[in-house]
Each structure stands twice: as C-alpha cells, then as structure tokens.
C-alpha atoms as a PDB file:
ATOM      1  CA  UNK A   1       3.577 -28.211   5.775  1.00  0.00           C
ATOM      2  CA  UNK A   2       2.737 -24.921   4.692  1.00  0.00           C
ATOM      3  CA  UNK A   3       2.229 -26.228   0.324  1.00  0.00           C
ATOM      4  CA  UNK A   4      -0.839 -27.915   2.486  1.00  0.00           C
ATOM      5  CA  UNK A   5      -2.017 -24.977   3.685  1.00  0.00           C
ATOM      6  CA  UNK A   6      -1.813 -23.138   0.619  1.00  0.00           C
ATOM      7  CA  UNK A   7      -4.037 -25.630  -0.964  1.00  0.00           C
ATOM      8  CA  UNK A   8      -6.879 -25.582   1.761  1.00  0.00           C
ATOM      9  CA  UNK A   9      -7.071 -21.786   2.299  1.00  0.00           C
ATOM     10  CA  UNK A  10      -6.817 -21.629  -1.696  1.00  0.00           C
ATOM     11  CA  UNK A  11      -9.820 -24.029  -1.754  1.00  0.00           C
ATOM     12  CA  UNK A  12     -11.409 -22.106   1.308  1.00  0.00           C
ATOM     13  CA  UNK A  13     -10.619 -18.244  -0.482  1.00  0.00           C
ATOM     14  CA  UNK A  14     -12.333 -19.839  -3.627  1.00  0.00           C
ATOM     15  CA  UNK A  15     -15.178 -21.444  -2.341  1.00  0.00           C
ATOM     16  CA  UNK A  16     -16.370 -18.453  -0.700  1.00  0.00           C
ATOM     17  CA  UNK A  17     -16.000 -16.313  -3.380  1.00  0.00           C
ATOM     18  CA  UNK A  18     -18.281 -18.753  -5.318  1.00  0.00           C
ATOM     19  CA  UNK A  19     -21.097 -18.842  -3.212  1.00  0.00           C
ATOM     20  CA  UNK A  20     -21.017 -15.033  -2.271  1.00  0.00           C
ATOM     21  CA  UNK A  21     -21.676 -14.969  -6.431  1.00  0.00           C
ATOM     22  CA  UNK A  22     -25.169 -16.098  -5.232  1.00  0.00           C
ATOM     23  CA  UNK A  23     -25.243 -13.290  -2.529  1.00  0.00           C
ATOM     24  CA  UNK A  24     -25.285 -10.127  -4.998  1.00  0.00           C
ATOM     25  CA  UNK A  25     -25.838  -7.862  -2.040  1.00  0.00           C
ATOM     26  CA  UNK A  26     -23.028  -8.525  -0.334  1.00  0.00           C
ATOM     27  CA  UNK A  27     -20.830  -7.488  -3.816  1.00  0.00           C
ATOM     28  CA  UNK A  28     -23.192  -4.425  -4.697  1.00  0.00           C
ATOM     29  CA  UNK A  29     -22.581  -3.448  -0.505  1.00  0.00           C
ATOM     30  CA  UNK A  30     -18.905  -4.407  -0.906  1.00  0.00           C
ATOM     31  CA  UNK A  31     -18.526  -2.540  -4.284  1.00  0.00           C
ATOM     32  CA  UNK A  32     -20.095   0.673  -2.763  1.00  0.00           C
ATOM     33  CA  UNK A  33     -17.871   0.637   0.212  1.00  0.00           C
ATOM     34  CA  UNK A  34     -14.191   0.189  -1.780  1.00  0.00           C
ATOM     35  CA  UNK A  35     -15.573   2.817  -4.537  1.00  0.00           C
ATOM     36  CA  UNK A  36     -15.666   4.891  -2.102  1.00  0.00           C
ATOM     37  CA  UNK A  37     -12.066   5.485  -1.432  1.00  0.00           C
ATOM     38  CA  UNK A  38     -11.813   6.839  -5.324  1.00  0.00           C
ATOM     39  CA  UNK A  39      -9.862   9.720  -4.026  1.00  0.00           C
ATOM     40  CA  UNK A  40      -8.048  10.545  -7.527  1.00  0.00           C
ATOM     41  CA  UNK A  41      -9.392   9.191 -10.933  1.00  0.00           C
ATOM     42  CA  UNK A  42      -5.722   9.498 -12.366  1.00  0.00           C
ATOM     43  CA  UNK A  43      -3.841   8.061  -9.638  1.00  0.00           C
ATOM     44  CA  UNK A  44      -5.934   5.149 -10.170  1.00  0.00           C
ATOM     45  CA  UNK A  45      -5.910   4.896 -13.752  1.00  0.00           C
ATOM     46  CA  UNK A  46      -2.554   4.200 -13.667  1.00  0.00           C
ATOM     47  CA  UNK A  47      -2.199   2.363 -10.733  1.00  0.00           C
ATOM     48  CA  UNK A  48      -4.613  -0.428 -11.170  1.00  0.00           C
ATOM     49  CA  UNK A  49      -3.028  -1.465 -14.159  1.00  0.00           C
ATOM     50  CA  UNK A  50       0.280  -2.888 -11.940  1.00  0.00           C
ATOM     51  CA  UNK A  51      -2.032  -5.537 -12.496  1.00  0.00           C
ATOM     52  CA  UNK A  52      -2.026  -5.409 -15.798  1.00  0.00           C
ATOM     53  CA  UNK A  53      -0.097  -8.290 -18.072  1.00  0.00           C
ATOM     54  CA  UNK A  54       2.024  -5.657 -19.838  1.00  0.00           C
ATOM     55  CA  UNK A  55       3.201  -3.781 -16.836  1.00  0.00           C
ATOM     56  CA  UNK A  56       3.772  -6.518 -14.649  1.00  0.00           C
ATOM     57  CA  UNK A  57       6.255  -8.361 -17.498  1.00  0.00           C
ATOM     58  CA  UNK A  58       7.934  -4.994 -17.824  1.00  0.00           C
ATOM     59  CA  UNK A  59       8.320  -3.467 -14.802  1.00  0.00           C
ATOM     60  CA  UNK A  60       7.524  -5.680 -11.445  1.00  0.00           C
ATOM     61  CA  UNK A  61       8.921  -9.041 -12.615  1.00  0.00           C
ATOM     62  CA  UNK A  62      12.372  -7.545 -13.450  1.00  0.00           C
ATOM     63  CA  UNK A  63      12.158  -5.567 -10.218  1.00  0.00           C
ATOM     64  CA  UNK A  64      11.373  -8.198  -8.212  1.00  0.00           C
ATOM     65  CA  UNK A  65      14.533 -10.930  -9.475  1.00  0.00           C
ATOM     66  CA  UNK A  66      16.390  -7.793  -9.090  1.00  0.00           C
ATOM     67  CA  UNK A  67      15.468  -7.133  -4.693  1.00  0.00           C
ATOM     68  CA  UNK A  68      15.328 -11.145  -4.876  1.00  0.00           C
ATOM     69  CA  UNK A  69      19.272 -11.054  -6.637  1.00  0.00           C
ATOM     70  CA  UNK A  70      20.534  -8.682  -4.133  1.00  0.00           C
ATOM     71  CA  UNK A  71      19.078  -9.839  -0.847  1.00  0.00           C
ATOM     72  CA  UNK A  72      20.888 -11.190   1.638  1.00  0.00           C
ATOM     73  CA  UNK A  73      17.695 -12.926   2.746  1.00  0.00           C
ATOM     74  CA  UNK A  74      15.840 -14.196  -0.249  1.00  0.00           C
ATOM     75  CA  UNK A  75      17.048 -17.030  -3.105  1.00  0.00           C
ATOM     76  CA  UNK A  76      17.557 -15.724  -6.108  1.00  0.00           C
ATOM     77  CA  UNK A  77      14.178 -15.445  -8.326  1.00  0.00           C
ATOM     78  CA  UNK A  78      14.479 -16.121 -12.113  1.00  0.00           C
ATOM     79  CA  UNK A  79      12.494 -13.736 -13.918  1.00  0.00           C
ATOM     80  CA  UNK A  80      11.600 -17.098 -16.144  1.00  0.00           C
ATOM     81  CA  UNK A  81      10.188 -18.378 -12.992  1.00  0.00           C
ATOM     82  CA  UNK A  82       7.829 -15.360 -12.626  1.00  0.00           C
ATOM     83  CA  UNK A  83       7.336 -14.910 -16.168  1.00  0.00           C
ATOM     84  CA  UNK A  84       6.106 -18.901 -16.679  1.00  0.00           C
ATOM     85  CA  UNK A  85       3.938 -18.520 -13.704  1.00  0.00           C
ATOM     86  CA  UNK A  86       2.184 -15.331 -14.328  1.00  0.00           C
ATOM     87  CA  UNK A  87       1.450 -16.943 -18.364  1.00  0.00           C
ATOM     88  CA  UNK A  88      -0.113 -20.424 -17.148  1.00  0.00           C
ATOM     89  CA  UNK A  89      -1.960 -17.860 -14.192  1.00  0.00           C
ATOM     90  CA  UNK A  90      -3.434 -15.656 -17.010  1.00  0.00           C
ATOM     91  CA  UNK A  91      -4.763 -19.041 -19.247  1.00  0.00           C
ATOM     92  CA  UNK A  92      -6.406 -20.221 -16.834  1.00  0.00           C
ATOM     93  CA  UNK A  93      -7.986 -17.138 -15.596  1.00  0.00           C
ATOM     94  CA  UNK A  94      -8.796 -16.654 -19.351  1.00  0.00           C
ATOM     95  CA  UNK A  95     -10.699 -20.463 -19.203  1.00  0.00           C
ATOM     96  CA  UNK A  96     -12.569 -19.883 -16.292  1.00  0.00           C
ATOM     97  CA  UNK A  97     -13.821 -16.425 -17.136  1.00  0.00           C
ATOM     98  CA  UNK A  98     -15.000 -16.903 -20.522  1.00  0.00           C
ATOM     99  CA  UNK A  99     -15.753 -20.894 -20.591  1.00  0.00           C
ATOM    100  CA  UNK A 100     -17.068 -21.576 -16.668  1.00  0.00           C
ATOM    101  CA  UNK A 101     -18.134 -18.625 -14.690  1.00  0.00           C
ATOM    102  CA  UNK A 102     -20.992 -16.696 -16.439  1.00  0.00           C
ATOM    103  CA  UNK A 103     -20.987 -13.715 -13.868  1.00  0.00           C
ATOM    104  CA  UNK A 104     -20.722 -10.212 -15.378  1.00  0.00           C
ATOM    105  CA  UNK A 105     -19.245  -6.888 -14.135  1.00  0.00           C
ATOM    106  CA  UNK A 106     -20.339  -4.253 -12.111  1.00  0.00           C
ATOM    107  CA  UNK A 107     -20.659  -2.368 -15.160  1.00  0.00           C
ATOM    108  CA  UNK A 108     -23.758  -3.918 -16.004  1.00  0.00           C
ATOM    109  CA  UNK A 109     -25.556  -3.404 -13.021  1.00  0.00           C
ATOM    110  CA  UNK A 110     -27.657  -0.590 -12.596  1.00  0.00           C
ATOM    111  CA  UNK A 111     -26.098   0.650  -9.356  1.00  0.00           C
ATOM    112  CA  UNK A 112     -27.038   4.678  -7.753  1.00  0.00           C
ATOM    113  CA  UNK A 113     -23.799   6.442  -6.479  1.00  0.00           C
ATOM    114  CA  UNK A 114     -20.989   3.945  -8.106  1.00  0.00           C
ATOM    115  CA  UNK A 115     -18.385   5.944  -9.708  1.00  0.00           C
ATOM    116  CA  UNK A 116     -16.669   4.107 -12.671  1.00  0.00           C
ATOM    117  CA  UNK A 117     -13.460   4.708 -14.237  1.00  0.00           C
ATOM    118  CA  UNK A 118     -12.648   4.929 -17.462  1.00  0.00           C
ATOM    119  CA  UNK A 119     -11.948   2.050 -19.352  1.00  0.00           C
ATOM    120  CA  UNK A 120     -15.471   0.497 -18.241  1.00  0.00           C
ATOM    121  CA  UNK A 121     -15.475  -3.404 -19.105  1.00  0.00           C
ATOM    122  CA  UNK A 122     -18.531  -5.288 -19.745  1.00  0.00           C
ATOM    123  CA  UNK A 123     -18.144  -8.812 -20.147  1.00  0.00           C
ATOM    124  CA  UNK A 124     -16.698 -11.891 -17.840  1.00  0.00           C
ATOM    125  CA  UNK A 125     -15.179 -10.771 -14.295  1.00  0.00           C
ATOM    126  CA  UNK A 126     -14.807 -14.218 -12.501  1.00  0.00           C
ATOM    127  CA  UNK A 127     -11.833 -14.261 -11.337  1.00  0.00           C
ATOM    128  CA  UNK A 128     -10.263 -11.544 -11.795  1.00  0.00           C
ATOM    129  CA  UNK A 129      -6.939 -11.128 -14.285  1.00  0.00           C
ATOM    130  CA  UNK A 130      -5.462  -8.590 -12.541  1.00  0.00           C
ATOM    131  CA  UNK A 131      -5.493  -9.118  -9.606  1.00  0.00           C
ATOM    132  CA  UNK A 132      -4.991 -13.021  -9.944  1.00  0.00           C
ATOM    133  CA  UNK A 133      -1.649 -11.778 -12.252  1.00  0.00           C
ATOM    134  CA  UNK A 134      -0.171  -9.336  -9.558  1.00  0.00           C
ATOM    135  CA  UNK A 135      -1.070 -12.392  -6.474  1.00  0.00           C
ATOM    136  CA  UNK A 136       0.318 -15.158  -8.515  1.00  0.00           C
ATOM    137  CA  UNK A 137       3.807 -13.344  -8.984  1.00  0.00           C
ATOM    138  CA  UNK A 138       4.407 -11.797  -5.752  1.00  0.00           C
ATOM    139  CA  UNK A 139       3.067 -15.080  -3.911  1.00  0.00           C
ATOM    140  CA  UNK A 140       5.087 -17.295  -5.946  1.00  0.00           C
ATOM    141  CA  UNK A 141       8.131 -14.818  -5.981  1.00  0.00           C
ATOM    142  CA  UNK A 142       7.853 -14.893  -2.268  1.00  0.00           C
ATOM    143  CA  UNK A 143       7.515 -18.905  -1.695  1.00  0.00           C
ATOM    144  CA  UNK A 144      10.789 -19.227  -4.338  1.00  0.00           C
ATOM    145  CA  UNK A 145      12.729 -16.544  -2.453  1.00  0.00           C
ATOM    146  CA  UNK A 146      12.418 -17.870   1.010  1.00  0.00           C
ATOM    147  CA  UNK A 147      11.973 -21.409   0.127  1.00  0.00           C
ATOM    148  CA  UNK A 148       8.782 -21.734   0.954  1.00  0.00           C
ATOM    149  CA  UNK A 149       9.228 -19.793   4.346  1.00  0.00           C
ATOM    150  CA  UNK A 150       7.247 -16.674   5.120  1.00  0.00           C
ATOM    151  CA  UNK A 151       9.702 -15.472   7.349  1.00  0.00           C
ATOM    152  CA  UNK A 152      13.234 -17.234   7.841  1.00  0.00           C
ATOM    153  CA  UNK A 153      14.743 -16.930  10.977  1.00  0.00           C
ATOM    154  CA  UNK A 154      18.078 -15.365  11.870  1.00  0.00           C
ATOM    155  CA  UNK A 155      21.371 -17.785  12.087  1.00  0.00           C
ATOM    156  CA  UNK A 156      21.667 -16.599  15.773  1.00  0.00           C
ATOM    157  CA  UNK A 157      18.781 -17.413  18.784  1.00  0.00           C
ATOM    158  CA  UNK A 158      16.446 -18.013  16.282  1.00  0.00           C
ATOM    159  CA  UNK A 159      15.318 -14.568  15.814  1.00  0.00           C
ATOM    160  CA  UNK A 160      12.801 -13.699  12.843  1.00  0.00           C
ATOM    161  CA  UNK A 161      14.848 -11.872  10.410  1.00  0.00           C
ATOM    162  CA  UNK A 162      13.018  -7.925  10.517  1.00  0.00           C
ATOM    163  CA  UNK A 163      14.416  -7.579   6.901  1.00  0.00           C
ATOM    164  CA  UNK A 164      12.528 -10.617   5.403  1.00  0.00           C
ATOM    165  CA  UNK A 165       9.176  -9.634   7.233  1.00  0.00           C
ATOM    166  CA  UNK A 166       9.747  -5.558   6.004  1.00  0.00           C
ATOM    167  CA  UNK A 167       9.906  -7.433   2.885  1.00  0.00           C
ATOM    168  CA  UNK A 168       7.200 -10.099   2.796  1.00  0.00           C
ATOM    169  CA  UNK A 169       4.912  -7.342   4.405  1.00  0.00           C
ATOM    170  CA  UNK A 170       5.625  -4.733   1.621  1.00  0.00           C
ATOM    171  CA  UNK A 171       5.092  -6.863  -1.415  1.00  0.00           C
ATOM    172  CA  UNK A 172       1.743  -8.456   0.180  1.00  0.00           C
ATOM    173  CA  UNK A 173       0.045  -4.890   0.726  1.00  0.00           C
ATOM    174  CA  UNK A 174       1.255  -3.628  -2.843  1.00  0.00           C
ATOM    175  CA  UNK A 175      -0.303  -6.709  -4.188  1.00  0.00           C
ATOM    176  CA  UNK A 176      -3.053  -6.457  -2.058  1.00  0.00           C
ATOM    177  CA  UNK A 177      -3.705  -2.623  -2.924  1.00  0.00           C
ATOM    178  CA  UNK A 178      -3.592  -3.233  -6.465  1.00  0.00           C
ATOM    179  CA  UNK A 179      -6.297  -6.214  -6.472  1.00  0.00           C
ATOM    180  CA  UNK A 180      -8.104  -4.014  -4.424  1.00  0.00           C
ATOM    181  CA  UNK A 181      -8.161  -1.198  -6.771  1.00  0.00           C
ATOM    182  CA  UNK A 182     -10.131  -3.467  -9.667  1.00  0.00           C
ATOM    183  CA  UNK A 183     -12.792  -2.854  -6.976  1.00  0.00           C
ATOM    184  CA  UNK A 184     -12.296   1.065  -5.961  1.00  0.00           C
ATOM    185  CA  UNK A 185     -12.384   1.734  -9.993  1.00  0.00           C
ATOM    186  CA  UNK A 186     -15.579  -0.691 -10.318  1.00  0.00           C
ATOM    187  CA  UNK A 187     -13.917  -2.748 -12.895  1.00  0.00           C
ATOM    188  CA  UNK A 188     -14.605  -6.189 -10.449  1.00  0.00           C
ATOM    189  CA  UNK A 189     -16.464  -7.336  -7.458  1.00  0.00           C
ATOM    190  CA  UNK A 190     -15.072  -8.001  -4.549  1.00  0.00           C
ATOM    191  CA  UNK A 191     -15.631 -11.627  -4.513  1.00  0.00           C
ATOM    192  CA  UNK A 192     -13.678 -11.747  -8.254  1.00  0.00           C
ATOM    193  CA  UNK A 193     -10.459 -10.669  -6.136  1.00  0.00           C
ATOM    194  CA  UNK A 194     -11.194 -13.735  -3.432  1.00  0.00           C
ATOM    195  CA  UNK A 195     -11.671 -15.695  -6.063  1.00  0.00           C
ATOM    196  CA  UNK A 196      -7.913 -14.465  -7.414  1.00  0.00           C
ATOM    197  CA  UNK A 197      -6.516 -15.255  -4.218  1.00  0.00           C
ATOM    198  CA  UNK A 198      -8.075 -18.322  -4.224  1.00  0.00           C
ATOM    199  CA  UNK A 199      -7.041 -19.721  -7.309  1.00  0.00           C
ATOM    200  CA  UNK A 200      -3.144 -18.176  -6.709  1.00  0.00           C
ATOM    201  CA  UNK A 201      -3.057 -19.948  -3.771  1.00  0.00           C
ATOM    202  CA  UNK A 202      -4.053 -23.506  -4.929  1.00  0.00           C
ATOM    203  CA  UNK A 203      -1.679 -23.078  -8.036  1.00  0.00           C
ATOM    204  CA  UNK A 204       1.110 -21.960  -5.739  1.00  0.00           C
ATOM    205  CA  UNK A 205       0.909 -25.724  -4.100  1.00  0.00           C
ATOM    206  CA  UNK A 206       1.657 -27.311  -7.168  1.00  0.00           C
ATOM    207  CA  UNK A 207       5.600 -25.695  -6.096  1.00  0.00           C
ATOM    208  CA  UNK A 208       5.633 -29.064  -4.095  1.00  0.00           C
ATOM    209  CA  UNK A 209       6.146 -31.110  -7.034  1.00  0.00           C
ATOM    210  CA  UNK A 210      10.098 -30.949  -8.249  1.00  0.00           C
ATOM    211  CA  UNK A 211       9.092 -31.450 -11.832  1.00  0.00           C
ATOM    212  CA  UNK A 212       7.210 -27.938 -11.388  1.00  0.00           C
ATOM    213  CA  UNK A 213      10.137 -26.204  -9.510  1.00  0.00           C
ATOM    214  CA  UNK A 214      12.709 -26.869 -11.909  1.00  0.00           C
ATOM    215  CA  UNK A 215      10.444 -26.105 -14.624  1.00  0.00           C
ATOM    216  CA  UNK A 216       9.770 -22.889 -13.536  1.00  0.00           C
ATOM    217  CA  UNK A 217      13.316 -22.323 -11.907  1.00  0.00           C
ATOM    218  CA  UNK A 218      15.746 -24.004 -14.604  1.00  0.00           C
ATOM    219  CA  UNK A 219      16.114 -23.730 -18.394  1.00  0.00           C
ATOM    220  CA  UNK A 220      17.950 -21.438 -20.575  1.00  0.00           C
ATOM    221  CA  UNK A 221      15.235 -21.704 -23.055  1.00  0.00           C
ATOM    222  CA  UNK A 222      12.922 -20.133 -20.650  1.00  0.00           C
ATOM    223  CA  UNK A 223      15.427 -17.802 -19.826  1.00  0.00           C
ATOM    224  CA  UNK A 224      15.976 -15.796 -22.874  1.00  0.00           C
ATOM    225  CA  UNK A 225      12.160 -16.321 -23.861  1.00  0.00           C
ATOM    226  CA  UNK A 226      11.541 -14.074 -20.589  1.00  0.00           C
ATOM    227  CA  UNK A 227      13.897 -11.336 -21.491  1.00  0.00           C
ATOM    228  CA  UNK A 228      12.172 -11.188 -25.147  1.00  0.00           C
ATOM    229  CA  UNK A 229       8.931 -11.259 -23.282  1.00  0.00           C
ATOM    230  CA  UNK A 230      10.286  -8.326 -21.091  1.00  0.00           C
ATOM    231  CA  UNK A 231      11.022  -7.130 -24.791  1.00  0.00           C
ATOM    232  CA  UNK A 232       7.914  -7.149 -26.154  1.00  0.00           C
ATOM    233  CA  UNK A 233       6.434  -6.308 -23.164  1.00  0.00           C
ATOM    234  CA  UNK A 234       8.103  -2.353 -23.273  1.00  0.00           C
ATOM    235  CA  UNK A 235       7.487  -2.035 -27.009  1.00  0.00           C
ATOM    236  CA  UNK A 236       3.744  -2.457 -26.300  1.00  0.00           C
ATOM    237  CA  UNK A 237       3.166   0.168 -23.142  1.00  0.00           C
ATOM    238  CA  UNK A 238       5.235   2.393 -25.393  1.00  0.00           C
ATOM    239  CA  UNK A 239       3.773   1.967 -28.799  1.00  0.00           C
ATOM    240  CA  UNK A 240       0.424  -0.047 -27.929  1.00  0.00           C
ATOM    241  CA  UNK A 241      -2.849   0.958 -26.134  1.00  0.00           C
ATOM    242  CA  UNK A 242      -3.077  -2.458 -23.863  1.00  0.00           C
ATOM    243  CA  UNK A 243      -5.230  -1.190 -20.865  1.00  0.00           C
ATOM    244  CA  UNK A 244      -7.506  -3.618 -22.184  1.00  0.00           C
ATOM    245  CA  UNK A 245      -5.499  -6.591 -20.903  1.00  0.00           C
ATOM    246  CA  UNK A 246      -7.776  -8.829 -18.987  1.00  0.00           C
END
C-alpha cells in the first residue's frame, strides 16, 4: 500500500538527513557543489521563492486545482485542500526549526568560494520552509489527483496513461528544482531539503485516515477561507516585501 511506503521512505529521507547534521562535511561538500550551478543571481532570486508561502498561495495552488479541474486524468484538487496542507506543513516546519533542531545556516559558516544571494538568512535552517512548502503541495496535490496512484493506467490493456506520467514527472522536477535552489543560493544545506522531503512524505500518510481526507477535501468554510487566503496572498507580493517568509 503505497500510504505505507510514504511513511517508511518519509522516516528513511528524515533520518538521514538527521545524522548527515553530524557529518558537516558532507553539507559544506554538498553546498559547494549545488552553488556551483549559480548561473544567474536574478533568475534565482526570483525563482527560489516558488517556494515561498506568498507565492505558492497565489500563484501555484490556484494553478495547480486549475490543470487538476481540467484533466481528464487527475480528480479534481480543492485549492482548500492545498491551502490547509501547505498551513499545518509550514507550523510544523516553524516548531521544529525554532523549538527542536538547533542547526544554523550556511550563512554562518565561514566557507572560501560560496557565493550567497541576497537575502542572506542567519538563524534556524532544519528543515527547510521552502522547500518542505513547495513538496508538501505538489506531493499531496498529486496523491489527491490520482487517488493515491502515481500513474493510473489506461481503461484499455492496461497501458500507463503517458499524460498522467508527463504530468507527475513535470510537477516532481519543478518541485524538485525549486528545493534545490535553497541550496544553489546558499540559503540551506542540502540535508535541510532531505529533511523537507522527509517530513512531506510522512505527513502525506496521514491521507489514509478519512477524517483527514475530508477535512482537507470537504467544507465550504475552508473553501472561501482559501480564496481570501489567495486574497491576501496577492495584496502582499504586490504591496509587501515578504522574501523573508521562512
């Protein structure tokens, strides 16, 4: 049952990430080798933050209810369901970061040929917020759209649909990219994105419990709160500075 699997690897992603913390070589060698594919300061400045709270409440949840609305091949996705998710996703990173994990960022290490981009962080990085935001909703988006099934097969001879793989396959490397890119800019260690995964993937097997589905899926409460989060969310990329999410 794959909610099973999601757990394990989850636990698997996390542990790892944990006791690499202890390993700082293997993050300062990691670090060194993803900064190095800063190509374009700008592009990047911009980019990363599809990770970003704001952004992702604005612009990829409705996006993503929208492809989910018009597939053929996917369930419709609520944005409520993305919007609920990605809120209990970002307390909890919030808890862990400032309450558990002690680790710092990069930015406090003295380390020769890092290139940092502008805004520089200091303080917690364990897990990651962005890219534990921009996991949790295209992972969960993805489970709710296809049922829990990476890639449903085709009504005839069982054939795995090519549209539901282009799309599962698109999402996973945009996500992926953008975690990624907390760790080109040198705003996280490497092991802060496993950790992301890690904890995304454990929450994303609480879907097996029915009480969790429909909460997330149901509600017309929910409903309208997400468009007034959507809302909000526009009036502060357009009159706010909130790069400093997470």
């Amino acid at each position: 049952m794959k909610i099973n699997n999601d757990l394990i690897l989850g636990l698997l992603f996390f542990g790892l990430a944990f006791s690499l913390k202890f390993l700082p070589s293997f993050d300062i060698a990691a670090l060194k080798f993803f900064n190095s594919f800063l190509f374009n300061s700008t592009f990047f400045i911009y980019f990363t933050e599809f990770g970003n709270g704001w952004f992702v409440v604005a612009l990829v949840i409705p996006l993503l209810s929208f492809i989910s609305f018009t597939s053929k091949t996917m369930m419709h996705v609520p944005m409520q369901a993305l919007i609920l998710s990605g809120i209990y996703i970002g307390l909890i990173v919030q808890i862990m970061k400032e309450e558990i994990f002690p680790f710092t960022r990069p930015a406090l290490e003295v380390i020769e040929g890092i290139n940092y981009v502008e805004p520089i962080f200091r303080y917690a990085t364990f897990p990651s917020g962005h890219a534990a935001t921009i996991f949790g909703v295209i992972l969960i988006w993805l489970h709710l759209g296809f049922q829990g099934n990476r890639f449903p097969r085709a009504k005839t001879g069982g054939i795995i649909n090519p549209i539901s793989r282009l799309i599962t396959f698109s999402v996973l490397g945009f996500a992926s990219f953008v975690a990624l890119s907390r760790v080109i800019i040198a705003a996280h260690w490497f092991t802060d994105i496993l950790a992301s995964l890690g904890l995304v993937l454990i929450l994303r097997s609480s879907l097996s419990f029915a009480k969790v589905y429909y909460h997330l899926m149901e509600g017309n409460i929910a409903k309208y709160f997400s468009y007034f989060l959507v809302f909000i969310a526009w009036i502060g990329i357009i009159f706010f500075d909130i790069t400093e999410y997470f």
